[in-house]
N, C-alpha and C. Protein backbone atom coordinates (compact mmCIF):
# COMPACT_ATOMS: atom_id res chain seq x y z
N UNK A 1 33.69 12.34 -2.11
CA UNK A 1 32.90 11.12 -2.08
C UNK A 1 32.42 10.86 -3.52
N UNK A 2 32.48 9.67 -4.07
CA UNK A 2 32.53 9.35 -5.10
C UNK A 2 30.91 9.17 -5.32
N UNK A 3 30.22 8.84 -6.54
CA UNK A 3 28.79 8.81 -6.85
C UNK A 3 28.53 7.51 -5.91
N UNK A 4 27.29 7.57 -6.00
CA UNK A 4 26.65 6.38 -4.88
C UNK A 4 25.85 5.60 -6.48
N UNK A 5 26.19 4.30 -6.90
CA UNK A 5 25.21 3.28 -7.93
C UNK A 5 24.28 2.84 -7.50
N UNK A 6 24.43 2.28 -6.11
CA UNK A 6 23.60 1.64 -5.82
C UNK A 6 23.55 1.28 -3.99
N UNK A 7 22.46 1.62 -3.91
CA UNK A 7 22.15 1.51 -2.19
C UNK A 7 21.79 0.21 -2.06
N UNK A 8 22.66 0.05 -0.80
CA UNK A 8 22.22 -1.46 -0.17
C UNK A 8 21.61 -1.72 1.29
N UNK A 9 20.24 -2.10 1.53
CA UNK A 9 20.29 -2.37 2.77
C UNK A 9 19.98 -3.11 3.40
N UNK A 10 20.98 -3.95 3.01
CA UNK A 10 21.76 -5.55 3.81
C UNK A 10 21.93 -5.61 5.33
N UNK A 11 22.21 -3.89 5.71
CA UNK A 11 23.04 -4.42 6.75
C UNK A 11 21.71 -3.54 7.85
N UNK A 12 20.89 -3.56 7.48
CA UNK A 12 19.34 -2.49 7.80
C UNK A 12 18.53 -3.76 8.42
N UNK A 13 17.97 -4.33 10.06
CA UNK A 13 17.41 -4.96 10.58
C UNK A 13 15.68 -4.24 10.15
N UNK A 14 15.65 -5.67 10.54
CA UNK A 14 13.79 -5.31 10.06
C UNK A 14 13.38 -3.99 11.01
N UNK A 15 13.48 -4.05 12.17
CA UNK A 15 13.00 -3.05 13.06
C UNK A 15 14.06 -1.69 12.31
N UNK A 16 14.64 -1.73 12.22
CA UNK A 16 15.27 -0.17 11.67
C UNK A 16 14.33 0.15 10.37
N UNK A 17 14.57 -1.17 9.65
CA UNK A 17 12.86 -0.58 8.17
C UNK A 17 11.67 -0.05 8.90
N UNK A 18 11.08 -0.79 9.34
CA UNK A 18 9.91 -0.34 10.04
C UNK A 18 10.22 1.00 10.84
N UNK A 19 11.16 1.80 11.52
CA UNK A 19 11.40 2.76 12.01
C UNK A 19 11.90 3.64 10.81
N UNK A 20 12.15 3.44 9.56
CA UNK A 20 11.85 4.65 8.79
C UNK A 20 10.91 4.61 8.55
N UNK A 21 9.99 3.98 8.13
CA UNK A 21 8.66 3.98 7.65
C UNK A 21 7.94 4.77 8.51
N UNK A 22 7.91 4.30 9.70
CA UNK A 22 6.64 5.05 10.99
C UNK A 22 7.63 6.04 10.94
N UNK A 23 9.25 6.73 10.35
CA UNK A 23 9.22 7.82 11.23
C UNK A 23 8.80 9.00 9.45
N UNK A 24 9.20 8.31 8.55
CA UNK A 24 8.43 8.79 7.33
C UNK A 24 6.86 9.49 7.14
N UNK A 25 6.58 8.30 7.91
CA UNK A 25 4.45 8.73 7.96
C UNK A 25 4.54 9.47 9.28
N UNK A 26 4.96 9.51 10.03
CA UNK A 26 4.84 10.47 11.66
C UNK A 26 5.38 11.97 10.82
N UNK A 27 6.23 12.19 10.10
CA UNK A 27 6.60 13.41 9.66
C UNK A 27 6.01 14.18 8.54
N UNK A 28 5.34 13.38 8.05
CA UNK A 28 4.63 13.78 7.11
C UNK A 28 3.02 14.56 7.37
N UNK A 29 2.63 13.27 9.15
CA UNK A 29 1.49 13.43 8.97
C UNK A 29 1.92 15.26 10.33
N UNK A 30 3.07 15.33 10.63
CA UNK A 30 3.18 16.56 11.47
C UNK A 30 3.55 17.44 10.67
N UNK A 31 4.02 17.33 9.59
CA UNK A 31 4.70 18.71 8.61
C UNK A 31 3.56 18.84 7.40
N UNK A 32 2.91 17.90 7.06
CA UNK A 32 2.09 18.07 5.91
C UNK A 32 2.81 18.12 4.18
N UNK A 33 4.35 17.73 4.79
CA UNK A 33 5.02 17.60 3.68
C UNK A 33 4.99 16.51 3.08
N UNK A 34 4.54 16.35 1.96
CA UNK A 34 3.77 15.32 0.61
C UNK A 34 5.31 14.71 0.86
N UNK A 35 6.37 15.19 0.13
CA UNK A 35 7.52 14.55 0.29
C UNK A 35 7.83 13.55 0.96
N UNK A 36 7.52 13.52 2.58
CA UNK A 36 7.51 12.41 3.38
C UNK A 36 7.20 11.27 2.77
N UNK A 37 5.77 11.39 2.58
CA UNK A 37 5.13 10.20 2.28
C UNK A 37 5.47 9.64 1.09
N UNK A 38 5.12 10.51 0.36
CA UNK A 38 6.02 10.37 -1.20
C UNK A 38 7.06 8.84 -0.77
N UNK A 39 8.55 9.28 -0.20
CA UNK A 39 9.61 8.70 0.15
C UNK A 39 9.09 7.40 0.59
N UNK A 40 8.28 7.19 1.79
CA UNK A 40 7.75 6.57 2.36
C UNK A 40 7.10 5.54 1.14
N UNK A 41 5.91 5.67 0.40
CA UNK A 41 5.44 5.55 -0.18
C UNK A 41 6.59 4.62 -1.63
N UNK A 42 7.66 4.91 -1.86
CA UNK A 42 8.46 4.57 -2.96
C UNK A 42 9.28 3.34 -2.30
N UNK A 43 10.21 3.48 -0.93
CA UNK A 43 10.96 2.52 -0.32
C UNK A 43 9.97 1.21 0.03
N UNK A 44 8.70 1.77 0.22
CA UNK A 44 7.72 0.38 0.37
C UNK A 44 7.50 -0.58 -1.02
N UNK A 45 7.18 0.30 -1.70
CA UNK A 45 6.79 0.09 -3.19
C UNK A 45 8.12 -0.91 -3.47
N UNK A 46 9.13 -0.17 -3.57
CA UNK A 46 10.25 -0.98 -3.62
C UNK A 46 10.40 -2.28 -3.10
N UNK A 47 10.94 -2.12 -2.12
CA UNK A 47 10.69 -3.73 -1.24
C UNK A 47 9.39 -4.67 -1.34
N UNK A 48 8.38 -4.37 -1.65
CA UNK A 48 7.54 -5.21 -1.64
C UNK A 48 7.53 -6.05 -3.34
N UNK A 49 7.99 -5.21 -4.40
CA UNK A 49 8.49 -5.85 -5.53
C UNK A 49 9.70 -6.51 -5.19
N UNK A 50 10.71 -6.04 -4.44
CA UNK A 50 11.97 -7.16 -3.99
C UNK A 50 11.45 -8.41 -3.51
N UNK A 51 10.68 -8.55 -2.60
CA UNK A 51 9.84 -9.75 -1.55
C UNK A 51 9.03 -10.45 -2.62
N UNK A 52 8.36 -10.05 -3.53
CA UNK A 52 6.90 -10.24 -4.17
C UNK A 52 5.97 -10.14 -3.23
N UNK A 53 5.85 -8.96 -2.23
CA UNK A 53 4.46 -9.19 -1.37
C UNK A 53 4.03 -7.93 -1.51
N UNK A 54 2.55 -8.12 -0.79
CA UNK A 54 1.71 -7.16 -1.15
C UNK A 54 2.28 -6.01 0.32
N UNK A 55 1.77 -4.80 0.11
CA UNK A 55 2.48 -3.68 1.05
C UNK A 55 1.87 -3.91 2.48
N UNK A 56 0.58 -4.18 2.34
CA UNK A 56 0.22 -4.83 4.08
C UNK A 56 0.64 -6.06 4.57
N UNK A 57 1.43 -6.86 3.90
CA UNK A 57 1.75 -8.23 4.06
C UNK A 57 3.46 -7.84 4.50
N UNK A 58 4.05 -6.89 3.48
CA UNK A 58 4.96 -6.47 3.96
C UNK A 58 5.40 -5.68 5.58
N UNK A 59 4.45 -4.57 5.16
CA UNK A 59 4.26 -4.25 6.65
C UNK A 59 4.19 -4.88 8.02
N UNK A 60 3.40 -5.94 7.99
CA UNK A 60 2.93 -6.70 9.25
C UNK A 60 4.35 -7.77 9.04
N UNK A 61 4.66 -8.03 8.59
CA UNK A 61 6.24 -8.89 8.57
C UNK A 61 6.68 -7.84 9.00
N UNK A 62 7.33 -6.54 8.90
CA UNK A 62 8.34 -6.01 9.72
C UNK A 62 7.71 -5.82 11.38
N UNK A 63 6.46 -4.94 11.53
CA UNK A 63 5.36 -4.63 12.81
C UNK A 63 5.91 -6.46 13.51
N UNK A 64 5.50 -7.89 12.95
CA UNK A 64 6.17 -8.81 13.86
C UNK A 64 7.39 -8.88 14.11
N UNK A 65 8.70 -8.39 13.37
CA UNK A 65 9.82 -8.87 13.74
C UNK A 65 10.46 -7.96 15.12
N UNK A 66 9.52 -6.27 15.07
CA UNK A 66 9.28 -5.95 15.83
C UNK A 66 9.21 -6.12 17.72
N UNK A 67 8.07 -7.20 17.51
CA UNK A 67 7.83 -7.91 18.89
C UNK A 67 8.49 -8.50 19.45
């Protein structure tokens, strides 16, 4: 398998984001591994500079697409 440049996730529905996220912070908050969140913590960061929104604004846009 050749190097990976660049990750895309185009083909990632809002509810699948939001299900790493809650399963990021659910593992973190059961293992106590910083790492989790860490991860958690960077893919948000990320996307919310992709969007220009703030991380609770982000959040609650995926939590509705959710419903």
């Amino acid at each position: 398998m050749g190097l990976i440049e660049h990750v895309s996730i185009n083909a990632l529905s809002k509810r699948d984001l939001l299900l790493i996220i809650k399963a990021l912070e659910y593992t973190n908050d059961n293992t106590g591994l910083r790492d989790f969140i860490d991860l958690r913590n960077n893919i948000v960061k990320e996307l919310c500079f992709l969007t220009d929104t703030s991380e609770e604004d982000f959040v609650k846009y995926l939590e509705a697409a959710d419903e």
